[in-house]
PDB file of N, CA and C in Angstrom:
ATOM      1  N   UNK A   1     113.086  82.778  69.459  1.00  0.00           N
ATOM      2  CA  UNK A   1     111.749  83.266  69.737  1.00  0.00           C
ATOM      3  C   UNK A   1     110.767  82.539  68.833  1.00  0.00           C
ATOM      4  N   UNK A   2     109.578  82.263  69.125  1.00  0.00           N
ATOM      5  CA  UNK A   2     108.281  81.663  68.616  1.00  0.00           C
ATOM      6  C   UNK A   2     106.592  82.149  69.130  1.00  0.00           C
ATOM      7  N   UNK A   3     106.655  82.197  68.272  1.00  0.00           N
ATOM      8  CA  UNK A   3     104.613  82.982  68.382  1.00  0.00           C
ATOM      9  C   UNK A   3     104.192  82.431  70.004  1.00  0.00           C
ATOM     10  N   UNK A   4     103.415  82.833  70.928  1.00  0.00           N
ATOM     11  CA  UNK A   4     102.707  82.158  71.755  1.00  0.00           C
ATOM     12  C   UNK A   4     101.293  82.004  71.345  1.00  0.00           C
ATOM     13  N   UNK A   5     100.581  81.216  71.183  1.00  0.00           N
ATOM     14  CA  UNK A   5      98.924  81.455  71.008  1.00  0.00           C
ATOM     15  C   UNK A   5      98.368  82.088  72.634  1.00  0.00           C
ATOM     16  N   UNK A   6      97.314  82.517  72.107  1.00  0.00           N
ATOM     17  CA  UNK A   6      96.121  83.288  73.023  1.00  0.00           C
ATOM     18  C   UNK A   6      95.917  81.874  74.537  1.00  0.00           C
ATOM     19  N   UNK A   7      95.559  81.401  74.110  1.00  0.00           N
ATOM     20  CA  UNK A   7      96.101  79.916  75.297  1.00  0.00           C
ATOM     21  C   UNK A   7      97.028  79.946  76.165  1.00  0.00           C
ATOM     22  N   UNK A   8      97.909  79.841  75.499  1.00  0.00           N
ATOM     23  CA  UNK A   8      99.735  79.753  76.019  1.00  0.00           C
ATOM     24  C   UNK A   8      99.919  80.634  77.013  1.00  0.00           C
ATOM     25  N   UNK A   9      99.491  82.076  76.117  1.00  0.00           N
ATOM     26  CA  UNK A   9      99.452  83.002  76.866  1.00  0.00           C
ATOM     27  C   UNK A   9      98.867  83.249  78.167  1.00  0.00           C
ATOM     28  N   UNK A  10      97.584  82.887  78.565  1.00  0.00           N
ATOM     29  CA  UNK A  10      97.240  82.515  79.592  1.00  0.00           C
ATOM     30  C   UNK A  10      97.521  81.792  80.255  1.00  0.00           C
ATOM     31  N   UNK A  11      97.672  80.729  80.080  1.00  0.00           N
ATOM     32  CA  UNK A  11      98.123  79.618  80.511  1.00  0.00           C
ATOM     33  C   UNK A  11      99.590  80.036  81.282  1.00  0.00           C
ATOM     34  N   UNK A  12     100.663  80.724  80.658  1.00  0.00           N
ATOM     35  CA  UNK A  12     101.570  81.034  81.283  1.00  0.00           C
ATOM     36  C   UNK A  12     101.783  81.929  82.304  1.00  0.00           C
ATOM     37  N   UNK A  13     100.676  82.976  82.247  1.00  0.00           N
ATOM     38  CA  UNK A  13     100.108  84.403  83.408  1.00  0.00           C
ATOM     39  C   UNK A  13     101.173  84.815  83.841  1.00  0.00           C
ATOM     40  N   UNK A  14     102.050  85.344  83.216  1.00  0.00           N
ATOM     41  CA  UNK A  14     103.129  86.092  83.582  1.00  0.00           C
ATOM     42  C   UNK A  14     102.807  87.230  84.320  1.00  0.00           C
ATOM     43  N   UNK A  15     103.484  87.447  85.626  1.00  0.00           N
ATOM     44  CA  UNK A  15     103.424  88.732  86.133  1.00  0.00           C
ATOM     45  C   UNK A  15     103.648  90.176  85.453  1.00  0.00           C
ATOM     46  N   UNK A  16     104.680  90.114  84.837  1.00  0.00           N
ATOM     47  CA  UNK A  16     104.984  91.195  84.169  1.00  0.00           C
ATOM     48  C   UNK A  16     105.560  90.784  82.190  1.00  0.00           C
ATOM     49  N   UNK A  17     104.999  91.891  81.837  1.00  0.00           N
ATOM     50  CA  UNK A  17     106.132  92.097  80.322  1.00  0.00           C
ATOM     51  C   UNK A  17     106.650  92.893  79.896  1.00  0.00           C
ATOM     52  N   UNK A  18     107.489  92.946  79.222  1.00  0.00           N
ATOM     53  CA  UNK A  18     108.730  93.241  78.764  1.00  0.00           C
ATOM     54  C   UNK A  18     108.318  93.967  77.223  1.00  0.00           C
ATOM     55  N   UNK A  19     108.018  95.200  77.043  1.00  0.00           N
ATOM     56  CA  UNK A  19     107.834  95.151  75.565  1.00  0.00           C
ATOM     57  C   UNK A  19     108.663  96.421  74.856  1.00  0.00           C
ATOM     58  N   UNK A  20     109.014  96.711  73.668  1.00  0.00           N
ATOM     59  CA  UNK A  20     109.704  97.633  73.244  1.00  0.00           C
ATOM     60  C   UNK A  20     108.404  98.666  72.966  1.00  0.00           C
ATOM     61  N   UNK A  21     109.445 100.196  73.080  1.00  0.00           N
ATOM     62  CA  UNK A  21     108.076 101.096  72.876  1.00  0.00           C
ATOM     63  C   UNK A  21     107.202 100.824  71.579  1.00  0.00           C
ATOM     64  N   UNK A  22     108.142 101.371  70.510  1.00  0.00           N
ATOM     65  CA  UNK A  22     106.813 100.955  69.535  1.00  0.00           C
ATOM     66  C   UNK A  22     106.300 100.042  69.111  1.00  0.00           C
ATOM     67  N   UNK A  23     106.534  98.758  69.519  1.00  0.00           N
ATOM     68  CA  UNK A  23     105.274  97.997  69.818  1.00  0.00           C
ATOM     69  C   UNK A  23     104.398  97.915  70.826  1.00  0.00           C
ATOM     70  N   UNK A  24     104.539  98.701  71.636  1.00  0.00           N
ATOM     71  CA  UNK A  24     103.628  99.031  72.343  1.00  0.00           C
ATOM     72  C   UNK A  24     102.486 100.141  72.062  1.00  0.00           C
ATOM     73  N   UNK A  25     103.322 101.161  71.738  1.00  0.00           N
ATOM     74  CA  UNK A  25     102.708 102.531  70.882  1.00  0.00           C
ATOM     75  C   UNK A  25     101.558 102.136  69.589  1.00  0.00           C
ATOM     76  N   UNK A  26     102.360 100.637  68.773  1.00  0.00           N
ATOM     77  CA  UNK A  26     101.332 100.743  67.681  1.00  0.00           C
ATOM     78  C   UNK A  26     100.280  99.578  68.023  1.00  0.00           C
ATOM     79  N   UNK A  27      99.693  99.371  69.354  1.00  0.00           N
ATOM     80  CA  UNK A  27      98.234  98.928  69.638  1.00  0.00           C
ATOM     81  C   UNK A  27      97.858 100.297  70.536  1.00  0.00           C
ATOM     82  N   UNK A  28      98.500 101.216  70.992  1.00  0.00           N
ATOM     83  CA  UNK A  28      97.996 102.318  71.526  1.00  0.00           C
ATOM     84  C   UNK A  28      98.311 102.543  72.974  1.00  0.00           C
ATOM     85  N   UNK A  29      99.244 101.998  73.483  1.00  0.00           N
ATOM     86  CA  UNK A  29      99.611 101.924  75.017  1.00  0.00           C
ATOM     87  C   UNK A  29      99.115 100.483  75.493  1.00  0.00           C
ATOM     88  N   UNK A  30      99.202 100.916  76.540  1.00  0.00           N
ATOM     89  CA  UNK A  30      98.757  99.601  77.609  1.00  0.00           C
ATOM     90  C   UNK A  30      97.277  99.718  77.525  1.00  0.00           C
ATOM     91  N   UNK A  31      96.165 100.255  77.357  1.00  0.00           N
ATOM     92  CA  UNK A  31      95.041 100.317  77.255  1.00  0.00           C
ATOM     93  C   UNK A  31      94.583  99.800  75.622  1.00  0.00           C
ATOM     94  N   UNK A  32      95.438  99.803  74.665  1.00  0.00           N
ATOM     95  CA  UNK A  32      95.084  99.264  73.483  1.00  0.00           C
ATOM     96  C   UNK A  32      95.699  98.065  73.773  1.00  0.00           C
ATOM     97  N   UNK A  33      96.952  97.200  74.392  1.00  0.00           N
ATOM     98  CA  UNK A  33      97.460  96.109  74.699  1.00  0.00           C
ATOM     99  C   UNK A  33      96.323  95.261  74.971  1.00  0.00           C
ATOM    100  N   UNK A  34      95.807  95.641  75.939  1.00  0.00           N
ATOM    101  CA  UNK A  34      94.322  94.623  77.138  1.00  0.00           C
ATOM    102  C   UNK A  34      93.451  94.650  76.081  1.00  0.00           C
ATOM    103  N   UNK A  35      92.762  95.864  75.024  1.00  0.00           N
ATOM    104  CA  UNK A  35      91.839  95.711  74.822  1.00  0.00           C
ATOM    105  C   UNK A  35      92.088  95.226  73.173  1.00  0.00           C
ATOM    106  N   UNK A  36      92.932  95.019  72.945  1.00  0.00           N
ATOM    107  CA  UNK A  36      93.117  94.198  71.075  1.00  0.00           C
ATOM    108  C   UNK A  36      93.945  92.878  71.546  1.00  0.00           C
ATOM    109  N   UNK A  37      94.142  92.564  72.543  1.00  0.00           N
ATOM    110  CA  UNK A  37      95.204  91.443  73.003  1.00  0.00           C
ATOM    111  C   UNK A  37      94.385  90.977  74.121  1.00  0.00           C
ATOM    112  N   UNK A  38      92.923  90.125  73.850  1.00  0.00           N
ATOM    113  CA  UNK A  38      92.582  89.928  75.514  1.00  0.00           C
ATOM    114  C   UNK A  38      92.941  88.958  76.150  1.00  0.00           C
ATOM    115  N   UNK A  39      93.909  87.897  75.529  1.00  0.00           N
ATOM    116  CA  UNK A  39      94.696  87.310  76.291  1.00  0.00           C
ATOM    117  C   UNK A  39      95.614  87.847  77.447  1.00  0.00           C
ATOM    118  N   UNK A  40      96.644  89.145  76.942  1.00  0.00           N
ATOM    119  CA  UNK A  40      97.239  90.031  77.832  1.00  0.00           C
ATOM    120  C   UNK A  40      95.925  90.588  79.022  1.00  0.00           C
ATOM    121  N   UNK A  41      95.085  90.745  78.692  1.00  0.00           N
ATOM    122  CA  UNK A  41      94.069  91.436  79.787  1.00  0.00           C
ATOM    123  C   UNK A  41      94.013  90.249  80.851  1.00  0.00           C
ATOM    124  N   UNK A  42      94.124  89.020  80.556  1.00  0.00           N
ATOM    125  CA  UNK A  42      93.173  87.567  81.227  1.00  0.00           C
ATOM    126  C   UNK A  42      94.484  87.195  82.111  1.00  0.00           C
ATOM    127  N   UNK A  43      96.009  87.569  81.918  1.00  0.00           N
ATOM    128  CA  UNK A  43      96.941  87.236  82.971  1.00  0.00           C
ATOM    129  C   UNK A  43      97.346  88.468  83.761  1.00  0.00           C
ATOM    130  N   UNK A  44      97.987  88.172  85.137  1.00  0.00           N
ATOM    131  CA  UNK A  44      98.206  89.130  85.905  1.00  0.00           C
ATOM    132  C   UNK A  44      98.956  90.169  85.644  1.00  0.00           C
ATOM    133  N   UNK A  45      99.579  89.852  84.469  1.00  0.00           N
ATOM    134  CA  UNK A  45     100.329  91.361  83.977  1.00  0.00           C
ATOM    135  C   UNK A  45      99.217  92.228  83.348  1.00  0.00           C
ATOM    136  N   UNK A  46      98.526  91.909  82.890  1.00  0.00           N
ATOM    137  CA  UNK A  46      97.216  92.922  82.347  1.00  0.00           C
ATOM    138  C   UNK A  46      96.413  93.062  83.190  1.00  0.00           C
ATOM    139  N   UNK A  47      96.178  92.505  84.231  1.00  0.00           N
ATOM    140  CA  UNK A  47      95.152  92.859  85.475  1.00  0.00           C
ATOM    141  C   UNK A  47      95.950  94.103  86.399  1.00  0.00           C
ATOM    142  N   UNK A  48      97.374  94.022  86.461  1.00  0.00           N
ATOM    143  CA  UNK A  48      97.650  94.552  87.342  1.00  0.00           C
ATOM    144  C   UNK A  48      98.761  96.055  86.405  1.00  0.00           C
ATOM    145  N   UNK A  49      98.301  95.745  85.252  1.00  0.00           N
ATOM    146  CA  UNK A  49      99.160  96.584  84.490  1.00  0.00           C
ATOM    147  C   UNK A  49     100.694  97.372  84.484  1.00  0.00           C
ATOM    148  N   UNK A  50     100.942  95.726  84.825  1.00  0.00           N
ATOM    149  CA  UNK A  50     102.537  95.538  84.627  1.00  0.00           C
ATOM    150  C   UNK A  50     103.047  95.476  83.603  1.00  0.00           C
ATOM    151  N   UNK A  51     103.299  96.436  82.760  1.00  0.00           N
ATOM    152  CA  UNK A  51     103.733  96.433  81.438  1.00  0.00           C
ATOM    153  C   UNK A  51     105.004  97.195  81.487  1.00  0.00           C
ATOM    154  N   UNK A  52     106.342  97.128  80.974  1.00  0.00           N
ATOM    155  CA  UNK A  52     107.530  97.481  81.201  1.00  0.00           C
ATOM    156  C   UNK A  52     107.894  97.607  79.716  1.00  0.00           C
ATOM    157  N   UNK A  53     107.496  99.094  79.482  1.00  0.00           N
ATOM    158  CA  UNK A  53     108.336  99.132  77.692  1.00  0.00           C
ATOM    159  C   UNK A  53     109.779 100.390  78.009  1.00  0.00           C
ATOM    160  N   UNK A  54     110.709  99.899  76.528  1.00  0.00           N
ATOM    161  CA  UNK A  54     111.808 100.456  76.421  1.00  0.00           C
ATOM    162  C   UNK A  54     112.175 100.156  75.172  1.00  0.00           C
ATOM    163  N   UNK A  55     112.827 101.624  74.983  1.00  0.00           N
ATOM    164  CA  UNK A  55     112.969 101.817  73.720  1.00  0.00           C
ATOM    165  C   UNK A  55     113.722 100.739  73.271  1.00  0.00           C
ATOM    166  N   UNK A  56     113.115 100.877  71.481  1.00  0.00           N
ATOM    167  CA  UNK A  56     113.850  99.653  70.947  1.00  0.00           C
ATOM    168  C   UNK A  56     115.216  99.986  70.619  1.00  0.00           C
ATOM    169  N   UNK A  57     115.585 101.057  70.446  1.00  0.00           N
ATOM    170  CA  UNK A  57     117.080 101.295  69.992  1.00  0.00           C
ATOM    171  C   UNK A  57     117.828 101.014  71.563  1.00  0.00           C
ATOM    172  N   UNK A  58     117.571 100.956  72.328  1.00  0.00           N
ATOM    173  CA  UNK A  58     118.564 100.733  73.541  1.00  0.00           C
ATOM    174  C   UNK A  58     118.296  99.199  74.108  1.00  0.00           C
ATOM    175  N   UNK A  59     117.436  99.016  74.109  1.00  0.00           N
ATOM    176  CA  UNK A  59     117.350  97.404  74.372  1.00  0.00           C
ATOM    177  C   UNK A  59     117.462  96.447  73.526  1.00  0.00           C
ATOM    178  N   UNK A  60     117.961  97.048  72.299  1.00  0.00           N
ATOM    179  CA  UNK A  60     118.323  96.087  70.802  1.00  0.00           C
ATOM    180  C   UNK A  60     120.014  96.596  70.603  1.00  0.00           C
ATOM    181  N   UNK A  61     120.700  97.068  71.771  1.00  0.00           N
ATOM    182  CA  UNK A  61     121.802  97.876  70.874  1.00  0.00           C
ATOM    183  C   UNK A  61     122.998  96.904  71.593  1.00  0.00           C
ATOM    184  N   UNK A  62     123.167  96.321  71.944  1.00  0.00           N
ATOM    185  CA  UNK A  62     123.803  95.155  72.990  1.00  0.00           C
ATOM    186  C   UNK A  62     125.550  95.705  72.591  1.00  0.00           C
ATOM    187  N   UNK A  63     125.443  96.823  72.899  1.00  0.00           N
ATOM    188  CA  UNK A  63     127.175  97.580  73.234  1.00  0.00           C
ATOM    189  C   UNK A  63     127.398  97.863  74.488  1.00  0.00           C
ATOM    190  N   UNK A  64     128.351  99.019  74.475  1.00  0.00           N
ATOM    191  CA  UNK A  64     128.969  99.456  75.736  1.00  0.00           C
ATOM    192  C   UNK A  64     127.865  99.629  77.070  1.00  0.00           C
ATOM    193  N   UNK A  65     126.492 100.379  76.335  1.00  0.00           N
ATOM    194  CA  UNK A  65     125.361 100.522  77.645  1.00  0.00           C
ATOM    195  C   UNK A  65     124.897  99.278  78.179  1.00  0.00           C
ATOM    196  N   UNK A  66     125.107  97.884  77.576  1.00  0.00           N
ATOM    197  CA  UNK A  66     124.684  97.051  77.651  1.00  0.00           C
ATOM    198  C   UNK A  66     124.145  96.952  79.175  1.00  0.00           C
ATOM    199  N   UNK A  67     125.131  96.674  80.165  1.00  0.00           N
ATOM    200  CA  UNK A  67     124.905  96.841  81.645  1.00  0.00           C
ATOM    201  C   UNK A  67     124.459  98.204  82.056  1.00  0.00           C
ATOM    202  N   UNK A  68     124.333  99.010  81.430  1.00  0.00           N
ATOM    203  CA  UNK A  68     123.014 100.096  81.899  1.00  0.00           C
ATOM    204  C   UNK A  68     121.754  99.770  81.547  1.00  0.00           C
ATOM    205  N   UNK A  69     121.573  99.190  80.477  1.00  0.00           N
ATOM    206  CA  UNK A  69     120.516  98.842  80.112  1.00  0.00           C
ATOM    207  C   UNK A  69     119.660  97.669  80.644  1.00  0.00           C
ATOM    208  N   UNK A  70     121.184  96.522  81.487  1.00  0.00           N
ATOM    209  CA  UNK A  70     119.941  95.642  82.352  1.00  0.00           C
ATOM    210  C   UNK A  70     119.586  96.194  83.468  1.00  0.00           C
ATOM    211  N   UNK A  71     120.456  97.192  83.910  1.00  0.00           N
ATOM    212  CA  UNK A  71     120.501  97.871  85.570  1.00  0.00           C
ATOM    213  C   UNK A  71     118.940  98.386  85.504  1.00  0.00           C
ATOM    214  N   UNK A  72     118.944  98.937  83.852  1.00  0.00           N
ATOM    215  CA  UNK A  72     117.568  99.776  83.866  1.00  0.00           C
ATOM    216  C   UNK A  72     116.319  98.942  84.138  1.00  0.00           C
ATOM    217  N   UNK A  73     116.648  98.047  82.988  1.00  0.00           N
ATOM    218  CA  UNK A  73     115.401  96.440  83.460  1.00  0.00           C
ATOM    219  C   UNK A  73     115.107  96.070  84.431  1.00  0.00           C
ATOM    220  N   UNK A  74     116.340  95.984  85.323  1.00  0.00           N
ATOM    221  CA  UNK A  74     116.268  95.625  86.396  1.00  0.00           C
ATOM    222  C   UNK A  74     115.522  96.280  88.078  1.00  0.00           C
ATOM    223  N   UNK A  75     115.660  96.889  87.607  1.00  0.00           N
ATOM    224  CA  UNK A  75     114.939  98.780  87.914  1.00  0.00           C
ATOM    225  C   UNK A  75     113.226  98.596  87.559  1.00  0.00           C
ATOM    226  N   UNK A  76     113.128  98.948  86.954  1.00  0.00           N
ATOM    227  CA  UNK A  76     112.024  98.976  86.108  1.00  0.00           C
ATOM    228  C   UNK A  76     111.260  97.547  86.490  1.00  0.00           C
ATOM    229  N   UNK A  77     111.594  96.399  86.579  1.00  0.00           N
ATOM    230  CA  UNK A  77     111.260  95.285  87.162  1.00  0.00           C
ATOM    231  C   UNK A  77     110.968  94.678  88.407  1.00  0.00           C
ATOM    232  N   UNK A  78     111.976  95.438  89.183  1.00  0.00           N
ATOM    233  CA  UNK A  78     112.373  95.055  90.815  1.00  0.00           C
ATOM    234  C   UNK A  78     111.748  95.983  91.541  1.00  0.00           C
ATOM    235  N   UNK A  79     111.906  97.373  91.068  1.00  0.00           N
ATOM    236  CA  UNK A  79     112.103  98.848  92.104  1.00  0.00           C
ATOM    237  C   UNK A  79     111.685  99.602  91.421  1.00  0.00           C
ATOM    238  N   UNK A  80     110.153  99.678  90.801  1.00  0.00           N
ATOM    239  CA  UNK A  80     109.778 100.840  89.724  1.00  0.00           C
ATOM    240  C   UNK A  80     109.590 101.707  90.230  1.00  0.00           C
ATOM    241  N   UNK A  81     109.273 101.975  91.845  1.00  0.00           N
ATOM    242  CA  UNK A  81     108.934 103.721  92.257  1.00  0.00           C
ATOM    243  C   UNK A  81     110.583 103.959  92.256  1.00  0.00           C
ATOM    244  N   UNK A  82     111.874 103.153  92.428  1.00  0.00           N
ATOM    245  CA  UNK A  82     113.051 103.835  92.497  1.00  0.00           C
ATOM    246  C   UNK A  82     113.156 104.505  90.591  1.00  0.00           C
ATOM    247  N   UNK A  83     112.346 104.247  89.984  1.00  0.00           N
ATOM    248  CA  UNK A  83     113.005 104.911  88.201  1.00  0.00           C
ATOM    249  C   UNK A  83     112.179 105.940  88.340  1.00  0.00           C
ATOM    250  N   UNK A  84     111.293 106.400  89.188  1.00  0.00           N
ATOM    251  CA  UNK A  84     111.208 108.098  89.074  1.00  0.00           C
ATOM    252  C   UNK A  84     109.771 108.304  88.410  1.00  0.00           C
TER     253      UNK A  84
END
């Protein structure tokens, strides 16, 4: 892993991201994300507020749930009205 600059970031306009909760929690949700990160606001994942967080203890724990945990990603990525 390596820093992206505010550029990059745009420049790359990812549809969606991927973030663990409390880093998400400590800019304040997805509404503190767009508005302290306005790079995130300027690509289509912040326009369309595609933001996909999960906890950090389960998406950092790479054991037995491992394949629950991409099923969940995968979920959460592919088929978000199927996660409820």
């Amino acid at each position: 892993m390596r820093p992206i600059t505010d550029e990059a970031l745009v420049d790359a306009n990812p549809d969606l991201l991927i973030m663990m909760t409390k880093g998400l929690e400590s800019v304040g949700g997805v509404d503190g994300l767009t508005e302290h990160l306005p790079a995130v606001a300027q690509t289509d994942a912040g326009r369309h507020r595609r933001i996909v967080d999960m906890s950090d203890t389960t998406v950092l724990s790479f054991g037995p749930a491992a394949a629950d945990v991409l099923d969940a990603l995968a979920v959460a990525v592919y088929a978000p009205e199927a996660a409820g």
